[in-house]
Protein backbone atom coordinates (compact mmCIF):
# COMPACT_ATOMS: atom_id res chain seq x y z
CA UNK A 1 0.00 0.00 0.00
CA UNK A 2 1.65 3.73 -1.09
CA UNK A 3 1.42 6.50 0.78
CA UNK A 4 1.69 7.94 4.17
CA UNK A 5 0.02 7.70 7.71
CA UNK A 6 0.23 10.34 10.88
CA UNK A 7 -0.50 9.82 14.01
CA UNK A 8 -1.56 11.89 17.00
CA UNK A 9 -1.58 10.76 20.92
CA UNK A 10 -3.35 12.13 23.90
CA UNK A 11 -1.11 13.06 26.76
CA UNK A 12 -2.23 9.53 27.96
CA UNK A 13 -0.59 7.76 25.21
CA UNK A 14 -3.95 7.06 23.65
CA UNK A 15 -4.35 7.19 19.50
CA UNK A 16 -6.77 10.04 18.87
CA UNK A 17 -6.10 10.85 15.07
CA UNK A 18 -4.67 9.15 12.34
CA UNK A 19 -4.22 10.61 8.38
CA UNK A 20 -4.11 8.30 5.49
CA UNK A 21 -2.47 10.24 2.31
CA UNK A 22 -2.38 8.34 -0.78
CA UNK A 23 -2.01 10.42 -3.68
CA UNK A 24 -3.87 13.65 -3.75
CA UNK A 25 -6.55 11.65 -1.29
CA UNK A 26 -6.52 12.17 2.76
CA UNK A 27 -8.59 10.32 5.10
CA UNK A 28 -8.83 11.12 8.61
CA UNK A 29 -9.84 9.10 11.42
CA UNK A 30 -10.59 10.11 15.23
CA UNK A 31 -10.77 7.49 18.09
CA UNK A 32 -12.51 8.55 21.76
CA UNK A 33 -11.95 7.17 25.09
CA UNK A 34 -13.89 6.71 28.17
CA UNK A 35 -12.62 7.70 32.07
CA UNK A 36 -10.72 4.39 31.86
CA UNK A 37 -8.92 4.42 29.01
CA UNK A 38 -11.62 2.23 26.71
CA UNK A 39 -11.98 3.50 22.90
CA UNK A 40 -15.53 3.90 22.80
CA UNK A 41 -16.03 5.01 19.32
CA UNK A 42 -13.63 5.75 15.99
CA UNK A 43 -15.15 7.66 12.93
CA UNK A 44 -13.74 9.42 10.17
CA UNK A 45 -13.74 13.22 9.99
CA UNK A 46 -14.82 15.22 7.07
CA UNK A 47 -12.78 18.06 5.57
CA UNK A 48 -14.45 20.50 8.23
CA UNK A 49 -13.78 17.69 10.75
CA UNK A 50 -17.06 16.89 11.68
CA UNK A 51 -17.31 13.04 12.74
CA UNK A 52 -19.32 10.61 10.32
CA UNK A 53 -18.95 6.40 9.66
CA UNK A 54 -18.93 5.64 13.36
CA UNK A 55 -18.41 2.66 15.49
CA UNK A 56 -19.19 2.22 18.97
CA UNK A 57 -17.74 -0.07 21.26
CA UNK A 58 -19.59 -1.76 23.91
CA UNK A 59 -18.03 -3.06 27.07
CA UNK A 60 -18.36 -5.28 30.27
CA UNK A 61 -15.59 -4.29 32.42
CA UNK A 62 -12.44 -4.14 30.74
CA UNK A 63 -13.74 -7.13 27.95
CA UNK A 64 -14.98 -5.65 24.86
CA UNK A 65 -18.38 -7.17 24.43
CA UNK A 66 -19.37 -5.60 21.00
CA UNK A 67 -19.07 -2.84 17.98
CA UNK A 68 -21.94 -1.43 16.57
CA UNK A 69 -21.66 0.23 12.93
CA UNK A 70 -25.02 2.43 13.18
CA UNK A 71 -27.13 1.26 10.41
CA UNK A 72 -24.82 -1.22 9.38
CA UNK A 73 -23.22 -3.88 10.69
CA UNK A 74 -22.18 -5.05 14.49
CA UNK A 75 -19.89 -7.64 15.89
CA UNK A 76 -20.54 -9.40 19.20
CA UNK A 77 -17.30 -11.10 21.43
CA UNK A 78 -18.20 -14.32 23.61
CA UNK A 79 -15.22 -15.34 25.33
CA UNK A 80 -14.23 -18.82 26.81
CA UNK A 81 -15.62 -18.13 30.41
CA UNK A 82 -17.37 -15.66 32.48
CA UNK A 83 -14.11 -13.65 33.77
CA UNK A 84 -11.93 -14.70 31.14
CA UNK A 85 -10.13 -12.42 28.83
CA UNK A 86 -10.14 -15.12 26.13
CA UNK A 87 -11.63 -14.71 23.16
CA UNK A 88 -14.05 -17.76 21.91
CA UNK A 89 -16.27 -16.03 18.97
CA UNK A 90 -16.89 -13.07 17.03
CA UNK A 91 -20.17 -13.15 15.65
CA UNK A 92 -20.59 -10.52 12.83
CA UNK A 93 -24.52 -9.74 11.55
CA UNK A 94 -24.07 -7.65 8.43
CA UNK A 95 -27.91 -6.50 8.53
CA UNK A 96 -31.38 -7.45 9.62
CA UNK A 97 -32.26 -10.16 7.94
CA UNK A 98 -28.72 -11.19 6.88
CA UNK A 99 -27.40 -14.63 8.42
CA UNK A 100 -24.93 -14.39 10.96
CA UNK A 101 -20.80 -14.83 10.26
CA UNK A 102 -19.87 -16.83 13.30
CA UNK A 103 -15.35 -16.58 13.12
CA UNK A 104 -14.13 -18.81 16.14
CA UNK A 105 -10.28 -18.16 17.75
């Protein structure tokens, strides 16, 4: 893939903006963060930078239990047991109706 990427970081050491230049074409993304330090959403910004695409991400505790693409598509994480931070299953619905993608680890 050509071209160039540039990060930016919170004083937390958190990603909160990355630029994708290839050619005469820039995309910008934006990432936000809750009190604990869990990215709660990334979008990409618009030449006024104005926030549009997003994803949400859903927790329970410090497990990430599932991203939602509004109007789109959403993955849900099951993991192996009920305070494990193994991964089991993604299950990916691409839209009502649609059948399920079921990817296991």
């Amino acid at each position: 893939r050509n071209g160039t990427q540039h990060y930016r970081w919170d004083a937390e050491h958190r990603l909160t903006e990355v630029a994708v230049t290839r050619g005469s074409t820039v995309r910008r993304y934006g990432y936000v963060y809750d009190a604990p330090g869990r990215r709660v959403e990334k979008h990409e910004l618009d030449a006024e930078g104005k926030p549009y695409n997003r994803t949400t991400f859903l927790w329970d505790g410090m497990r990430l239990a599932q991203e939602c693409r509004l109007g789109r598509s959403s993955s849900l994480y099951i993991y192996s047991d009920q305070g494990s931070h193994e991964p089991l299953a993604r299950v990916d619905r691409a839209a009502p109706g649609e059948a399920d993608e079921v990817l296991y680890y």
